[in-house]
C-alpha atoms as a PDB file:
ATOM      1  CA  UNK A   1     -45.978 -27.025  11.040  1.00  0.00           C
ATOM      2  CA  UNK A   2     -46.173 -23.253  10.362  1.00  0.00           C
ATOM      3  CA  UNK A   3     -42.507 -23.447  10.213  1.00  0.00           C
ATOM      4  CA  UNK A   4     -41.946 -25.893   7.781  1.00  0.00           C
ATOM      5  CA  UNK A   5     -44.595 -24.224   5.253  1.00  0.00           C
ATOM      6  CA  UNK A   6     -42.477 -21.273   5.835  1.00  0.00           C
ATOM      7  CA  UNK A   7     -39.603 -22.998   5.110  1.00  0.00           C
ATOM      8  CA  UNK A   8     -40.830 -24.015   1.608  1.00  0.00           C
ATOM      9  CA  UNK A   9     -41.852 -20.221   0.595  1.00  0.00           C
ATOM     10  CA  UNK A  10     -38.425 -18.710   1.610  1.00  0.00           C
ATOM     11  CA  UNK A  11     -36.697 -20.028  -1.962  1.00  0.00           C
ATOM     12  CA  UNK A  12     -39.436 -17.327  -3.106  1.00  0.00           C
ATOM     13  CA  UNK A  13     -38.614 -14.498  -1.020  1.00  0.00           C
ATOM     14  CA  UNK A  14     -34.931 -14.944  -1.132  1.00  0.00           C
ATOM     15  CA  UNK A  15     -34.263 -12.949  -4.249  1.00  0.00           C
ATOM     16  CA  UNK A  16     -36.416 -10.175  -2.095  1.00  0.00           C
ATOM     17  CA  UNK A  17     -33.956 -10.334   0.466  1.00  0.00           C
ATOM     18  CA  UNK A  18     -36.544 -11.576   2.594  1.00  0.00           C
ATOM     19  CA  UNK A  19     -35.195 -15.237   2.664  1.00  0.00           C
ATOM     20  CA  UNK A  20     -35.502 -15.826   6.589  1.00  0.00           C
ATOM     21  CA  UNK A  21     -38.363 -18.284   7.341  1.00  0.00           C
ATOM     22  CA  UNK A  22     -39.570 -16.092  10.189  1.00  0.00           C
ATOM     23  CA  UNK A  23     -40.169 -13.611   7.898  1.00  0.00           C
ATOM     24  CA  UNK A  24     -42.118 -16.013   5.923  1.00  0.00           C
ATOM     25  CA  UNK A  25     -44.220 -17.010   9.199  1.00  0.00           C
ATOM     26  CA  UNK A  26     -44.994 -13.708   9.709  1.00  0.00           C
ATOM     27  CA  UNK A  27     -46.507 -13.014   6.527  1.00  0.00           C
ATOM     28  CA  UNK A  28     -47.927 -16.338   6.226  1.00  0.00           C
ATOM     29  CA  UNK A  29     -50.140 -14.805   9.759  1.00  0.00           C
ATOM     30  CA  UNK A  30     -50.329 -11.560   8.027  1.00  0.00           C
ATOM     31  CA  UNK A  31     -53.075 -13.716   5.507  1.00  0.00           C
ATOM     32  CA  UNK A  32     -55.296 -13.795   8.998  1.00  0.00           C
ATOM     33  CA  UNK A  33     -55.284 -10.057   9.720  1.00  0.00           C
ATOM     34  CA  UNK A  34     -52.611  -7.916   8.617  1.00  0.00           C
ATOM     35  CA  UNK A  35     -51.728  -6.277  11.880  1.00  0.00           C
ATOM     36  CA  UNK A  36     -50.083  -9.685  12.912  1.00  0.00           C
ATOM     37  CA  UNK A  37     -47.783  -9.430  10.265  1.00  0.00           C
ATOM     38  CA  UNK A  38     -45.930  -6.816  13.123  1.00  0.00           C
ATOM     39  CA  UNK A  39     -46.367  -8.426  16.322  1.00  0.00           C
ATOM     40  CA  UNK A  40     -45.338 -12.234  14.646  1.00  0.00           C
ATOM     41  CA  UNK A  41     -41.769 -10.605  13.481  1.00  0.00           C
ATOM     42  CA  UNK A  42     -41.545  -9.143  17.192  1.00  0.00           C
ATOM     43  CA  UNK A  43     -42.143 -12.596  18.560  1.00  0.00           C
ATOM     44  CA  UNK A  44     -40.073 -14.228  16.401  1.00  0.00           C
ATOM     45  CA  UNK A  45     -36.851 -12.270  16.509  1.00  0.00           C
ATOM     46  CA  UNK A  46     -37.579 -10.065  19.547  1.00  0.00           C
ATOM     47  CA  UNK A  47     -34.610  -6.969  19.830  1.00  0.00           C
ATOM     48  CA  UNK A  48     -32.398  -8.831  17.569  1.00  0.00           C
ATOM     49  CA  UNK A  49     -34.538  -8.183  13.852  1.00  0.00           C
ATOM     50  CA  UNK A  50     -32.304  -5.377  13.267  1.00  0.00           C
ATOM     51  CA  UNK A  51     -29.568  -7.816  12.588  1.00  0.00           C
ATOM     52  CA  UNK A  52     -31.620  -9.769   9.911  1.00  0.00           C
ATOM     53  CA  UNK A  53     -33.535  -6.593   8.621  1.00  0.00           C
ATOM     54  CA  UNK A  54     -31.213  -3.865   6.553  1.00  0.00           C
ATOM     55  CA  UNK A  55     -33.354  -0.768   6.097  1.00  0.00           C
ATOM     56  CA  UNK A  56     -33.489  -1.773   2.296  1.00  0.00           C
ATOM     57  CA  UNK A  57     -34.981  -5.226   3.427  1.00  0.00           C
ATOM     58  CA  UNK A  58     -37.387  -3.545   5.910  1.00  0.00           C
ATOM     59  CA  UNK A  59     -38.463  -1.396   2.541  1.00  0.00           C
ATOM     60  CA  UNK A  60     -38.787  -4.650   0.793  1.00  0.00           C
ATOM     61  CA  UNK A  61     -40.863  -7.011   3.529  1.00  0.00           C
ATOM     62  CA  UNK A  62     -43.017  -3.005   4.124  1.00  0.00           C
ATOM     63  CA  UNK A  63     -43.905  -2.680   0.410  1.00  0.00           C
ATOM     64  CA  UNK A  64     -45.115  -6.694  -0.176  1.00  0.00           C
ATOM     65  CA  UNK A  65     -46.869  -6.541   3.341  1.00  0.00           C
ATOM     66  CA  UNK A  66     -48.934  -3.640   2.307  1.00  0.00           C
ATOM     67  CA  UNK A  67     -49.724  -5.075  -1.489  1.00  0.00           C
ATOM     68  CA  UNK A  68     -50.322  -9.006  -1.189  1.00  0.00           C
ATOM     69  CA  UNK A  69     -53.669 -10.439  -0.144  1.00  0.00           C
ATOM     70  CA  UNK A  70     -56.003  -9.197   1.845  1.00  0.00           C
ATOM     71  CA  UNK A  71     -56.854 -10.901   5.123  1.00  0.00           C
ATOM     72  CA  UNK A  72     -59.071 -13.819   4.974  1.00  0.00           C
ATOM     73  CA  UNK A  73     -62.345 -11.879   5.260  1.00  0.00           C
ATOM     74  CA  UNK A  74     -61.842  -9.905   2.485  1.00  0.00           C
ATOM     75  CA  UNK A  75     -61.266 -12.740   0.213  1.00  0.00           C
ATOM     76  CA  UNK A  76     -64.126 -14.484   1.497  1.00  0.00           C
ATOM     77  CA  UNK A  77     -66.159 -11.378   0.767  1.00  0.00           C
ATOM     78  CA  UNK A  78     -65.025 -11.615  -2.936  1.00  0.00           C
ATOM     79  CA  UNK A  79     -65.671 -15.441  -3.183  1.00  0.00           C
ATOM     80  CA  UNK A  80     -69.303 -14.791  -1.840  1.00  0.00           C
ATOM     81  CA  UNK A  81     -69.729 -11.972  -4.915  1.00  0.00           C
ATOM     82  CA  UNK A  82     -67.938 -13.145  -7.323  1.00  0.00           C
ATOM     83  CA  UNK A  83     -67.404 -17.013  -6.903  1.00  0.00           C
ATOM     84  CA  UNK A  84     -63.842 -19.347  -6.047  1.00  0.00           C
ATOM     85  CA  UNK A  85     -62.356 -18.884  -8.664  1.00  0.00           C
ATOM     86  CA  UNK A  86     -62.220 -15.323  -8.658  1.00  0.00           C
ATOM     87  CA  UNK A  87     -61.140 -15.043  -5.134  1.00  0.00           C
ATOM     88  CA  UNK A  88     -58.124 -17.512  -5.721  1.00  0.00           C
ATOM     89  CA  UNK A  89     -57.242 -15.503  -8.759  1.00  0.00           C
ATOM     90  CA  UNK A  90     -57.553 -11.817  -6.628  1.00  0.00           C
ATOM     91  CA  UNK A  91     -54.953 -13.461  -4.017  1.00  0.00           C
ATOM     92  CA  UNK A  92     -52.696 -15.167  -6.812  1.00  0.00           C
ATOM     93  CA  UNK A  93     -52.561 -11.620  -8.596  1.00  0.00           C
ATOM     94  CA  UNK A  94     -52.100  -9.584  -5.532  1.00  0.00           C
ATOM     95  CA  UNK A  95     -49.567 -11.461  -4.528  1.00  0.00           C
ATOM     96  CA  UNK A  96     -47.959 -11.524  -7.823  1.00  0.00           C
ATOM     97  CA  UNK A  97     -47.850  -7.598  -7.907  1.00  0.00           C
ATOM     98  CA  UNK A  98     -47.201  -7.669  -4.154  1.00  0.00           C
ATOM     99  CA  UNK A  99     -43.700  -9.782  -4.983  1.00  0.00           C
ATOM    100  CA  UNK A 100     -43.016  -7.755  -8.059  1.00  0.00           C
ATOM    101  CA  UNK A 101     -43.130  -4.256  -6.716  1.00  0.00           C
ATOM    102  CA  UNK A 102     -41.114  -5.737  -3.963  1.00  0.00           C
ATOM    103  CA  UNK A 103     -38.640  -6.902  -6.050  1.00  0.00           C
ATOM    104  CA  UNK A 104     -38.072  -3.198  -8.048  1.00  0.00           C
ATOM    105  CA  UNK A 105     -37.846  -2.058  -4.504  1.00  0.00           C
ATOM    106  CA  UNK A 106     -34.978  -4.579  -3.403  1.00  0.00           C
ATOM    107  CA  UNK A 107     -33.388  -3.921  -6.760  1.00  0.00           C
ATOM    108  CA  UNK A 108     -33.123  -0.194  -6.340  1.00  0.00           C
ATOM    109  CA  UNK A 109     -30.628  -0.415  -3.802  1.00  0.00           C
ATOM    110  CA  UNK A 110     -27.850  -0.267  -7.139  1.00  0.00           C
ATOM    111  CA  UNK A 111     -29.250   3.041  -7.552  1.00  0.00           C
ATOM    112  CA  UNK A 112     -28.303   4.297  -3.973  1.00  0.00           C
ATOM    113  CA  UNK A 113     -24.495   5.193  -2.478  1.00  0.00           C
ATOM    114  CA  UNK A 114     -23.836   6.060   0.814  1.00  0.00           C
ATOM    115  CA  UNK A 115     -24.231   9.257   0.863  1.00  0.00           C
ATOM    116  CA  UNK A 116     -27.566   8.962  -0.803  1.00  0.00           C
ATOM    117  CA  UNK A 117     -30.385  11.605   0.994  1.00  0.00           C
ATOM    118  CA  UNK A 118     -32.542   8.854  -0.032  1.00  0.00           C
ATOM    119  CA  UNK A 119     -30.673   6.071   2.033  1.00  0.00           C
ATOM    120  CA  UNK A 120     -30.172   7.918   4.791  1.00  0.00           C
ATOM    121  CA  UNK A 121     -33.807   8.778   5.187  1.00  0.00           C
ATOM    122  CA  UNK A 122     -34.320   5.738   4.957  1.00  0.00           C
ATOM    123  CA  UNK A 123     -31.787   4.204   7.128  1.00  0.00           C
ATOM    124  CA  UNK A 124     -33.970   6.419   9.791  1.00  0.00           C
ATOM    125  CA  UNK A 125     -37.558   5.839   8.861  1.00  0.00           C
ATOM    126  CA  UNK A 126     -38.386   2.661   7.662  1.00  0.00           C
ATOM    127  CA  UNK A 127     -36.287   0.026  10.253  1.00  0.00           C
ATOM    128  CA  UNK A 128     -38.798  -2.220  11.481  1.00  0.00           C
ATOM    129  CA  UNK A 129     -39.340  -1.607  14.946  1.00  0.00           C
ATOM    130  CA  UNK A 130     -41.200  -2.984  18.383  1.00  0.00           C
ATOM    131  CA  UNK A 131     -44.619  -1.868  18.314  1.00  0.00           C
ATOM    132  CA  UNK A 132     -44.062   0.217  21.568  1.00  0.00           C
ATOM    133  CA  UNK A 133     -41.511   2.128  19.673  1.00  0.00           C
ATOM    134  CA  UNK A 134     -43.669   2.357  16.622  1.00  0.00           C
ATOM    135  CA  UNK A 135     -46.889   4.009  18.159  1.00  0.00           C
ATOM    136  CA  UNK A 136     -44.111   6.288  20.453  1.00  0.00           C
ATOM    137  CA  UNK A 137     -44.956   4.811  23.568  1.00  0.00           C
ATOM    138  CA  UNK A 138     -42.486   4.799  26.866  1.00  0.00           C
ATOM    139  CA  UNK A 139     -42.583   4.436  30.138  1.00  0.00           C
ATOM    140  CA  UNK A 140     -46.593   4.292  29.824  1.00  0.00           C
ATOM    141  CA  UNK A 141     -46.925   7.672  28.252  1.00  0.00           C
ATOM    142  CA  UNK A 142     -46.859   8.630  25.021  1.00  0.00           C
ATOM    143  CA  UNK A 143     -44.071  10.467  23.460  1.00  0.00           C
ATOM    144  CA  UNK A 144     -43.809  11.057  19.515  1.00  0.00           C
ATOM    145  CA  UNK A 145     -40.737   9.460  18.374  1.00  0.00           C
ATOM    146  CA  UNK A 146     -40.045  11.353  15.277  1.00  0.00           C
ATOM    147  CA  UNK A 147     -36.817  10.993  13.420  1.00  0.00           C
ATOM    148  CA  UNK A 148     -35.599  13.235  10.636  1.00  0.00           C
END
């Protein structure tokens, strides 16, 4: 069922470059706590994101993730202040900036060559990766892994 709501909101994420419905499922559980927004693209795709994610497209799915709604808490929080409709227009706006800003982002990739500074930085720092590998962690033990 998740997947086929998913499957209707990927026509809206495709000009993102986010048009993959498991990328759609994963911020459709990123509504319930944000942190799941991670762990639901690691389920879904496993080692193999890389192939669906460009570093542009990880830029793209990083910026909306951290600019639509809040998790369902917070917007409960601002329907108990400030009433329904105000809490369906907060999400409705935030998601509206959330999509724009992540649109400028996907668009900016005209602005970048190959040998861009800005691409390769990039092309190191933002791929989307397990969370083991996020937080540094191998073997058990932590060990910073810090690309520059």
């Amino acid at each position: 069922m998740l997947a086929m709501l998913s499957g209707l909101l990927v026509p809206v994420f495709r000009p993102l470059g986010l048009g993959d419905w498991r990328i759609c499922t994963s911020l459709i559980s990123g509504f319930m706590a944000k942190e799941s927004v991670v762990a639901t693209l690691e389920v879904l795709f496993g080692s193999s994101i890389a192939t669906v994610l460009t570093p542009l497209a990880a830029a793209t799915l990083l910026v909306f993730s951290l600019l639509y709604t809040p998790c369902v808490a917070a917007i409960a929080s601002v329907r108990r202040e400030l009433g329904g409709k105000w809490a369906i227009a907060v999400v409705l706006w935030q998601c509206f900036v959330a999509w724009v800003a992540a649109f400028l982002v996907h668009g900016s990739e005209c602005f970048w060559d190959e040998n861009s500074i800005d691409k390769r930085i990039l092309d190191r720092s933002v791929g989307v990766r397990s969370t083991k590998q996020f937080v540094g962690i191998k073997g058990g033990a932590f060990a910073p892994d810090i690309h520059i």
